[in-house]
N, C-alpha and C. Protein backbone atom coordinates (compact mmCIF):
# COMPACT_ATOMS: atom_id res chain seq x y z
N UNK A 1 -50.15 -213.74 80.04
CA UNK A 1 -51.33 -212.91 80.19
C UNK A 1 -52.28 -213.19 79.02
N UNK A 2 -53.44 -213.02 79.48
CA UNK A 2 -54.54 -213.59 78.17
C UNK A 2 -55.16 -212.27 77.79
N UNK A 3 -56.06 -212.24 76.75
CA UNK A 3 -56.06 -211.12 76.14
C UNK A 3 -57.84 -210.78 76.97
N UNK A 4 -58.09 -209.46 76.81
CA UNK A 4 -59.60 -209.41 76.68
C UNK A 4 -60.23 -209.55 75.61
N UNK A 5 -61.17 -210.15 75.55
CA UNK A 5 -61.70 -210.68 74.35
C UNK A 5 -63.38 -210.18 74.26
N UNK A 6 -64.22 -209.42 73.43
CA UNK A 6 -65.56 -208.95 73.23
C UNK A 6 -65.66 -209.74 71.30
N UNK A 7 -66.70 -210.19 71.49
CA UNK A 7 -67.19 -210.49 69.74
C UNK A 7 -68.56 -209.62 70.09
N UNK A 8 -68.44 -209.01 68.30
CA UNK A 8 -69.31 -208.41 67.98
C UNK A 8 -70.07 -209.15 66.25
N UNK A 9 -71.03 -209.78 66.47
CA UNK A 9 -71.37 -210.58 65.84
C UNK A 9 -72.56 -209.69 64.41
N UNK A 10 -72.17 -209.70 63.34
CA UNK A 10 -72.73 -208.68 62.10
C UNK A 10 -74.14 -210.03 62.09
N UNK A 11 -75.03 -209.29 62.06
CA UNK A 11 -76.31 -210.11 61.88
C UNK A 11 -76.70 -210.53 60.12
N UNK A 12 -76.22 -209.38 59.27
CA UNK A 12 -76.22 -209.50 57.99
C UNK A 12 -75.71 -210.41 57.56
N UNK A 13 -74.43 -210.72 57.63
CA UNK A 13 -73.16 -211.50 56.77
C UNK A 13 -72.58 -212.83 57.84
N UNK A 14 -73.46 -212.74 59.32
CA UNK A 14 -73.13 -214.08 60.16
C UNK A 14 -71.36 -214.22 60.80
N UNK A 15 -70.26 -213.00 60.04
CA UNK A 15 -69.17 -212.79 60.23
C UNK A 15 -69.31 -212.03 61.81
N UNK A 16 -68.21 -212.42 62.60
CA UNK A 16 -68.10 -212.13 63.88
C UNK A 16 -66.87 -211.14 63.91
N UNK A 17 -67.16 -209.91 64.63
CA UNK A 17 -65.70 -209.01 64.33
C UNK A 17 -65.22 -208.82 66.05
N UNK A 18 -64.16 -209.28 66.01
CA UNK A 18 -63.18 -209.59 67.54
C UNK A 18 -62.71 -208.10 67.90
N UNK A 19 -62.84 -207.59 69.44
CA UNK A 19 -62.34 -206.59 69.58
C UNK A 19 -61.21 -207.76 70.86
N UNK A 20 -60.05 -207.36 70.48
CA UNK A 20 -59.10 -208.01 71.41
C UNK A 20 -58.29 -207.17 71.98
N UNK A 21 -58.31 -207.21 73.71
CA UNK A 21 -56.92 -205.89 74.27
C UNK A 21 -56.21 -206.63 74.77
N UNK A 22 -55.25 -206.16 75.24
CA UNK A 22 -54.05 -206.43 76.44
C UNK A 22 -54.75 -205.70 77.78
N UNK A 23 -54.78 -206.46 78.72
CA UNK A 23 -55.82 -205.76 79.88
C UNK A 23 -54.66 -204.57 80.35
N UNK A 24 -53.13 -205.03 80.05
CA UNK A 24 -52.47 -204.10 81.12
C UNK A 24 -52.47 -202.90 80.48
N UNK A 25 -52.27 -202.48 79.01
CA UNK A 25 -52.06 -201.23 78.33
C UNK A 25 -53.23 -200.84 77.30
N UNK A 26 -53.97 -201.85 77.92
CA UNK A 26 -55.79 -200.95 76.89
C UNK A 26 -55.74 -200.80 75.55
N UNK A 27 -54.77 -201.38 74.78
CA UNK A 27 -54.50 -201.39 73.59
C UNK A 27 -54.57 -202.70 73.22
N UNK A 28 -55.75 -202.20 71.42
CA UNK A 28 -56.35 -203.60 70.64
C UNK A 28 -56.42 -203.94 69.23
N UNK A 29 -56.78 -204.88 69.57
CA UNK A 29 -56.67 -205.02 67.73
C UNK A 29 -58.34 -205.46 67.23
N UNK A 30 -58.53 -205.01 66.35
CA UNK A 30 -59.45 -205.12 65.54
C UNK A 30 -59.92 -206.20 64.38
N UNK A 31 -60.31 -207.49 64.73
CA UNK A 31 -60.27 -208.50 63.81
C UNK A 31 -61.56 -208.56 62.72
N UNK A 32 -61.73 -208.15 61.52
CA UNK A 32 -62.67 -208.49 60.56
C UNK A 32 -64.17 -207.53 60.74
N UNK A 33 -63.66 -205.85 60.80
CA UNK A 33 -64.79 -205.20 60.72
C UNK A 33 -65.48 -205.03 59.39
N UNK A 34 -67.04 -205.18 59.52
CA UNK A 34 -67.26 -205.74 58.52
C UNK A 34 -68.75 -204.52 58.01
N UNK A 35 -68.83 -204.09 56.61
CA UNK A 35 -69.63 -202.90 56.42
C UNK A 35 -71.06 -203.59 56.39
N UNK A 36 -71.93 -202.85 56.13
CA UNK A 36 -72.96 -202.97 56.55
C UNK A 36 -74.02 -202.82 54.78
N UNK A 37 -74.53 -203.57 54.03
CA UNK A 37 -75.28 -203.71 53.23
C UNK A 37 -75.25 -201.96 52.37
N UNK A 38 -74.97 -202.27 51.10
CA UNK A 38 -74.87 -200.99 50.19
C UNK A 38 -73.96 -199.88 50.94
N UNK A 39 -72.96 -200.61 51.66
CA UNK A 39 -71.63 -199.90 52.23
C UNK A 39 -71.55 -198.87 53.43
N UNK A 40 -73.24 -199.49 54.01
CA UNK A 40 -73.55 -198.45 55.04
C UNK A 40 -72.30 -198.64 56.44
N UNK A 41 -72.25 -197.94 57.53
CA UNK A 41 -71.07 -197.98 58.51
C UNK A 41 -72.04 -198.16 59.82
N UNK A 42 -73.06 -198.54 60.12
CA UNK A 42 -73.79 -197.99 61.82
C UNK A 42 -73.09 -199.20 62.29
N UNK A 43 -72.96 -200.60 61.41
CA UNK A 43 -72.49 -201.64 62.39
C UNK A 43 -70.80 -201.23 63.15
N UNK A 44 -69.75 -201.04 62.33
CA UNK A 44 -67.96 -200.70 62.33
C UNK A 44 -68.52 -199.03 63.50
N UNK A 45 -69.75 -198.65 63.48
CA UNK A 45 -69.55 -197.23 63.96
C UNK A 45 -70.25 -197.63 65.97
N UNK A 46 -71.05 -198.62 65.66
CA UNK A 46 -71.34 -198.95 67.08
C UNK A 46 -70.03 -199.74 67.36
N UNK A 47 -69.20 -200.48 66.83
CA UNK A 47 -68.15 -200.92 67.40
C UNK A 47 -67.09 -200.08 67.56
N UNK A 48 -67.02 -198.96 67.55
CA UNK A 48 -66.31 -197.88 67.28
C UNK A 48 -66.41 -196.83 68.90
N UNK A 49 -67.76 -197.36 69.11
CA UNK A 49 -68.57 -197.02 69.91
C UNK A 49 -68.14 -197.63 70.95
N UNK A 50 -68.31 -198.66 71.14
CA UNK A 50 -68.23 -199.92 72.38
C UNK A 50 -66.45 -199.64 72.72
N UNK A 51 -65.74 -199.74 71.59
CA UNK A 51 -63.99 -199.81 72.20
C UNK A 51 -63.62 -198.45 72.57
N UNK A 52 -64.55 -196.97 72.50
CA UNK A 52 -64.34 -195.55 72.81
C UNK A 52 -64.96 -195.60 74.33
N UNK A 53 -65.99 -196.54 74.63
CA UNK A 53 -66.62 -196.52 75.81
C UNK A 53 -65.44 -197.44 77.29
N UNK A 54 -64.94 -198.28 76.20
CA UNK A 54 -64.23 -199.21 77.24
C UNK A 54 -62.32 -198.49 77.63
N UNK A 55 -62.21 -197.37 76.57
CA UNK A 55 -61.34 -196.63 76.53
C UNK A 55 -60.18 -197.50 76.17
N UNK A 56 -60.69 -198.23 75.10
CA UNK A 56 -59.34 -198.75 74.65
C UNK A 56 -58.51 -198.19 73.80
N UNK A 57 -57.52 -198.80 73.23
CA UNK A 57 -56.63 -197.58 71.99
C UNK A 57 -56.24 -198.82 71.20
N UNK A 58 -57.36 -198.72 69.71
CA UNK A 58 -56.96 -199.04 68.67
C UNK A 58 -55.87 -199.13 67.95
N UNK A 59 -54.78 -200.41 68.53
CA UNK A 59 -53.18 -200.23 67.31
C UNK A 59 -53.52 -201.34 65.54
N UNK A 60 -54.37 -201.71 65.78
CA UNK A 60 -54.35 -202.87 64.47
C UNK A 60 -55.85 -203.26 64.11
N UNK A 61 -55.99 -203.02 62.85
CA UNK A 61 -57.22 -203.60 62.40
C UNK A 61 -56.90 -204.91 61.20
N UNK A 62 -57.05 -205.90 61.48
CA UNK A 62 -56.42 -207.13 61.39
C UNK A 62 -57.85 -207.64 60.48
N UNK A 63 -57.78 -208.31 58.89
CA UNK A 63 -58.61 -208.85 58.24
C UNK A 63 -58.07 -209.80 58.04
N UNK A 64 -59.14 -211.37 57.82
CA UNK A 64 -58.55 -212.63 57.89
C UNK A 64 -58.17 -212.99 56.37
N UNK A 65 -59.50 -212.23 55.74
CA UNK A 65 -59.42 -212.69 53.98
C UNK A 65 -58.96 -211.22 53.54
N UNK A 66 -59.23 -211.81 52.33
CA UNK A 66 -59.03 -210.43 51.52
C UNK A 66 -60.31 -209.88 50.41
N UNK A 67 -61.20 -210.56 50.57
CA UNK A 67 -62.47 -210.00 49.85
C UNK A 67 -63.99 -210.38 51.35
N UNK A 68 -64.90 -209.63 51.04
CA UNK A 68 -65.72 -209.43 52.04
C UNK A 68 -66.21 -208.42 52.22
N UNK A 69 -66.67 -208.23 52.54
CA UNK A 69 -67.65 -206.48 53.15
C UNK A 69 -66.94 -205.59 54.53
N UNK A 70 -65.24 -205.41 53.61
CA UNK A 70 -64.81 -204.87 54.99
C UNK A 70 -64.93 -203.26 55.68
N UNK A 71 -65.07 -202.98 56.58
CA UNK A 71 -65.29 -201.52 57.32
C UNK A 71 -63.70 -201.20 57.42
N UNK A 72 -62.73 -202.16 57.09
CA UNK A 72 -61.47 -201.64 57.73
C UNK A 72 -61.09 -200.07 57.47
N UNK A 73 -61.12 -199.85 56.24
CA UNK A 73 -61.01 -198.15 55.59
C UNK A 73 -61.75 -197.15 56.92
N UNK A 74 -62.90 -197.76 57.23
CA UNK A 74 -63.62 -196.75 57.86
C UNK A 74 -63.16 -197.12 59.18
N UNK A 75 -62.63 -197.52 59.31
CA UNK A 75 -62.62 -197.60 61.14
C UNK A 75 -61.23 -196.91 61.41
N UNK A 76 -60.08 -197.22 60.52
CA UNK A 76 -58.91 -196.74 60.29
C UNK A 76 -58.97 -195.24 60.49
N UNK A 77 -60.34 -194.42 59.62
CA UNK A 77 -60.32 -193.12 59.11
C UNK A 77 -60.67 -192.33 61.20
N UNK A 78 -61.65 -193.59 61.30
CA UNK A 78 -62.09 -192.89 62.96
C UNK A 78 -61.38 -193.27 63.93
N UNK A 79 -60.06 -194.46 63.77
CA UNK A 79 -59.57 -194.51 64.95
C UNK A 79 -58.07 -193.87 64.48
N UNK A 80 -57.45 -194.10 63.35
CA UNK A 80 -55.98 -193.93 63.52
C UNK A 80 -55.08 -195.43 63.79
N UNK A 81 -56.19 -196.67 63.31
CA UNK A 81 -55.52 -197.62 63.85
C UNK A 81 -54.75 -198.12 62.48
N UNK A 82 -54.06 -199.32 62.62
CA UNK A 82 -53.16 -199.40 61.01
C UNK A 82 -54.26 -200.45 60.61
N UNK A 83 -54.07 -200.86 59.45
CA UNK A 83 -54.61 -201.85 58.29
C UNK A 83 -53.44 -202.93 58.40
N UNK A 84 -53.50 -204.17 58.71
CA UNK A 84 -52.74 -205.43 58.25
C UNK A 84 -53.71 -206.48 58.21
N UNK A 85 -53.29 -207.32 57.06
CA UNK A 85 -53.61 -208.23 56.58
C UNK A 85 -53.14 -208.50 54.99
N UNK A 86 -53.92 -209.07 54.23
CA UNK A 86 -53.81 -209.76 52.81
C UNK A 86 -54.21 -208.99 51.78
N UNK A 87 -53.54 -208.52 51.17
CA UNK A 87 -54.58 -207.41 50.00
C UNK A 87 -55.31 -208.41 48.94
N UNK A 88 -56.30 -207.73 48.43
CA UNK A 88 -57.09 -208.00 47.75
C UNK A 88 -57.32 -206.80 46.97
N UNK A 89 -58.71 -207.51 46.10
CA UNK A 89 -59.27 -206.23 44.97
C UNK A 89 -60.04 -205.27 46.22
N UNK A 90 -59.74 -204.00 45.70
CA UNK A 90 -59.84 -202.80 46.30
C UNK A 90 -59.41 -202.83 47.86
N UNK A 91 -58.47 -203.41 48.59
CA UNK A 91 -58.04 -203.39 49.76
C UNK A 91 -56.43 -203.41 49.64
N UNK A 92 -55.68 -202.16 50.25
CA UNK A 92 -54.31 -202.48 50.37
C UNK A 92 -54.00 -201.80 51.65
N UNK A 93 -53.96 -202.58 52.94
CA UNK A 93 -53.29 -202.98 53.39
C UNK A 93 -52.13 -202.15 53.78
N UNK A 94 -52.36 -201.42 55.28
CA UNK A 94 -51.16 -200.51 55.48
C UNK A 94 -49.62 -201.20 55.94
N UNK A 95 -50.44 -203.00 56.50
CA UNK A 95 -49.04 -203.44 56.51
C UNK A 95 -49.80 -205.26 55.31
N UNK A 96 -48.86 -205.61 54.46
CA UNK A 96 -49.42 -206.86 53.81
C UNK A 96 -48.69 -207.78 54.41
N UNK A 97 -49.48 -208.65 55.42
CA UNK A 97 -48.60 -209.90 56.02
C UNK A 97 -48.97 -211.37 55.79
N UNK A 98 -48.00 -212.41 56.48
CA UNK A 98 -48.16 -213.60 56.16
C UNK A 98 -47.58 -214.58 56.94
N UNK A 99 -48.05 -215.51 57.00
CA UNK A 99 -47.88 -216.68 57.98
C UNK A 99 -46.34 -216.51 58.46
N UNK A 100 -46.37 -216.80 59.77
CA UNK A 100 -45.25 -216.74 60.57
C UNK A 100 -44.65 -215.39 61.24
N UNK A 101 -45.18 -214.69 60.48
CA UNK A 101 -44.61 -212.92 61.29
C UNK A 101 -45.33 -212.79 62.73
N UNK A 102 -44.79 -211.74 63.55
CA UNK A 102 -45.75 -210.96 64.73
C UNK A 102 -45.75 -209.95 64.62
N UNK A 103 -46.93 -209.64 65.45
CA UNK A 103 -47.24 -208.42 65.60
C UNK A 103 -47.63 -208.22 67.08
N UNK A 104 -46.44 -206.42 67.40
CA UNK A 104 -46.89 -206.33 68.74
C UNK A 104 -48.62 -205.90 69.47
N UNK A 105 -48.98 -206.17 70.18
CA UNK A 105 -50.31 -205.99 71.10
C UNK A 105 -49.72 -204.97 72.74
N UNK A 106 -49.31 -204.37 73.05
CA UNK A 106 -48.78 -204.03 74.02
C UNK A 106 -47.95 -205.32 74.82
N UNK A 107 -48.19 -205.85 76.04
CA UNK A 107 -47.59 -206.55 75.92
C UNK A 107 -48.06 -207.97 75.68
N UNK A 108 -48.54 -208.21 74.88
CA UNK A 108 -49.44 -209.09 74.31
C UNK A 108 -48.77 -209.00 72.98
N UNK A 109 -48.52 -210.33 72.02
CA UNK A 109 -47.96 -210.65 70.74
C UNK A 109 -48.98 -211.32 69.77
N UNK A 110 -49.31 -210.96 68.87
CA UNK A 110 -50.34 -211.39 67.45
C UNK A 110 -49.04 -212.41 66.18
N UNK A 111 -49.87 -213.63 66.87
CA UNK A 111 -48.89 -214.68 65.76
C UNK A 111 -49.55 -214.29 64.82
N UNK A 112 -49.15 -214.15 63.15
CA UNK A 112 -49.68 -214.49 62.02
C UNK A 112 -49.46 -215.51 61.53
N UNK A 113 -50.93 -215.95 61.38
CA UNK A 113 -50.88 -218.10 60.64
C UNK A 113 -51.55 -217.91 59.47
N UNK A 114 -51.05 -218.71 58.49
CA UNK A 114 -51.69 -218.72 56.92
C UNK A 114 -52.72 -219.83 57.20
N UNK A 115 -53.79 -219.92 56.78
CA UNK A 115 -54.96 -221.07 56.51
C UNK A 115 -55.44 -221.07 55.37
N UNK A 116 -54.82 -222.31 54.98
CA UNK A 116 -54.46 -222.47 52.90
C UNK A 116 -55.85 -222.01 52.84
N UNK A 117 -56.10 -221.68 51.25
CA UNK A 117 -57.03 -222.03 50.67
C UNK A 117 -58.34 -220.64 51.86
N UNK A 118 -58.09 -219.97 52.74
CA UNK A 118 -58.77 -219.53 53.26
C UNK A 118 -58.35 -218.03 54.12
N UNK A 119 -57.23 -217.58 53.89
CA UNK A 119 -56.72 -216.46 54.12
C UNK A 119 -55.68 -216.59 55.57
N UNK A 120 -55.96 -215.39 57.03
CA UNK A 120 -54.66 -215.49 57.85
C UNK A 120 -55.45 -215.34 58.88
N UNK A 121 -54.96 -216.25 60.31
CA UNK A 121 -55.50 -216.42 61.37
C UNK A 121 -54.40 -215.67 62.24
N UNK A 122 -55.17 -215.24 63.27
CA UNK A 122 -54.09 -214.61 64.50
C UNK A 122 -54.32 -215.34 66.14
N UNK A 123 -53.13 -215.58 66.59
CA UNK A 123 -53.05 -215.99 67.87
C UNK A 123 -52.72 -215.32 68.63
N UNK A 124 -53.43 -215.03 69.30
CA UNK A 124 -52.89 -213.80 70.70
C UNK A 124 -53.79 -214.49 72.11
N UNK A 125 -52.67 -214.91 72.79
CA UNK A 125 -52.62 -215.61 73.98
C UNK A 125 -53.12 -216.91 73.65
N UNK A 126 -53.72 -217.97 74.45
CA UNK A 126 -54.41 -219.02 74.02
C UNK A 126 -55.43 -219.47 72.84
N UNK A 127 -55.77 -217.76 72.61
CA UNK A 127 -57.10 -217.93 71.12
C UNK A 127 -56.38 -217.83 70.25
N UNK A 128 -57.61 -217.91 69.33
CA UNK A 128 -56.92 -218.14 67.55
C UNK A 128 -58.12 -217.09 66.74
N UNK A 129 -58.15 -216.66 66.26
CA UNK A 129 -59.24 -215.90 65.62
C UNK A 129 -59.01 -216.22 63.95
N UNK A 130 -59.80 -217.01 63.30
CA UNK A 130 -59.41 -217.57 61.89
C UNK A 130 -60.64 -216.91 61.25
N UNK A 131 -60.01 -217.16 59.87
CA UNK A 131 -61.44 -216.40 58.80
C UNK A 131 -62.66 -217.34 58.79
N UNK A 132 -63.92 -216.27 58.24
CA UNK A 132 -64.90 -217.65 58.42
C UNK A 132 -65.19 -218.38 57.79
N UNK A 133 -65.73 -219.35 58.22
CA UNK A 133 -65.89 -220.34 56.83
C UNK A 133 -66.59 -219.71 55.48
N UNK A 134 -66.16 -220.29 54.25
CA UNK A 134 -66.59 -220.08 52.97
C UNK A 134 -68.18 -220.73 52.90
């Protein structure tokens, strides 16, 4: 089964934030929400927006790096979804992972891949969702 897949593309920072479900159990993960200039939220809050409209259920908010302009804190606070990824300065990470683990998606599975030198990519079904370029 392949995943549903929506990008929501930050016009500020050119970073693309993946809303990914499992079509059968409406449950998604959240790849690289990203804040909005002097730490504002309307961008993480219209995407917040869009996955409340499509009635999905937020299990994972998934960051590729570990420094960036992330919304993860805030999206966490409005959905209840977990934090995994790589900690960094001021980011920890409700789960800290690393190349080779999974993670469940309903019935859909999230490979975790390390990409040296550039943080952690996830595979769920045929895609790959990697950090962006430097």
């Amino acid at each position: 089964m392949q995943p549903d897949v929506q990008a929501f593309l930050h016009a500020e920072t050119g970073v693309t934030t993946w809303v990914v479900a499992d079509p059968a159990t409406g449950l998604c993960a959240i790849i690289d929400p990203v804040l909005d200039a002097g730490g504002a939220t309307a961008s993480a809050d219209a995407l917040i927006a869009a996955i409340r409209e499509r009635d999905f259920g937020p299990t994972w908010i998934l960051e590729t790096r570990a420094d960036g302009p992330s919304a993860a804190a805030h999206v966490k606070y409005e959905t209840g979804a977990s934090v995994a990824g790589a900690a960094g300065p001021g980011r920890e990470p409700d789960s800290t992972l690393s190349g080779g683990e999974t993670l469940p998606l309903g019935a859909l599975a999230i490979a975790v891949v390390n990409v040296p030198g550039r943080g952690l990519a996830y595979a769920i079904g045929e895609r790959t969702f990697a950090p962006p370029e430097a």
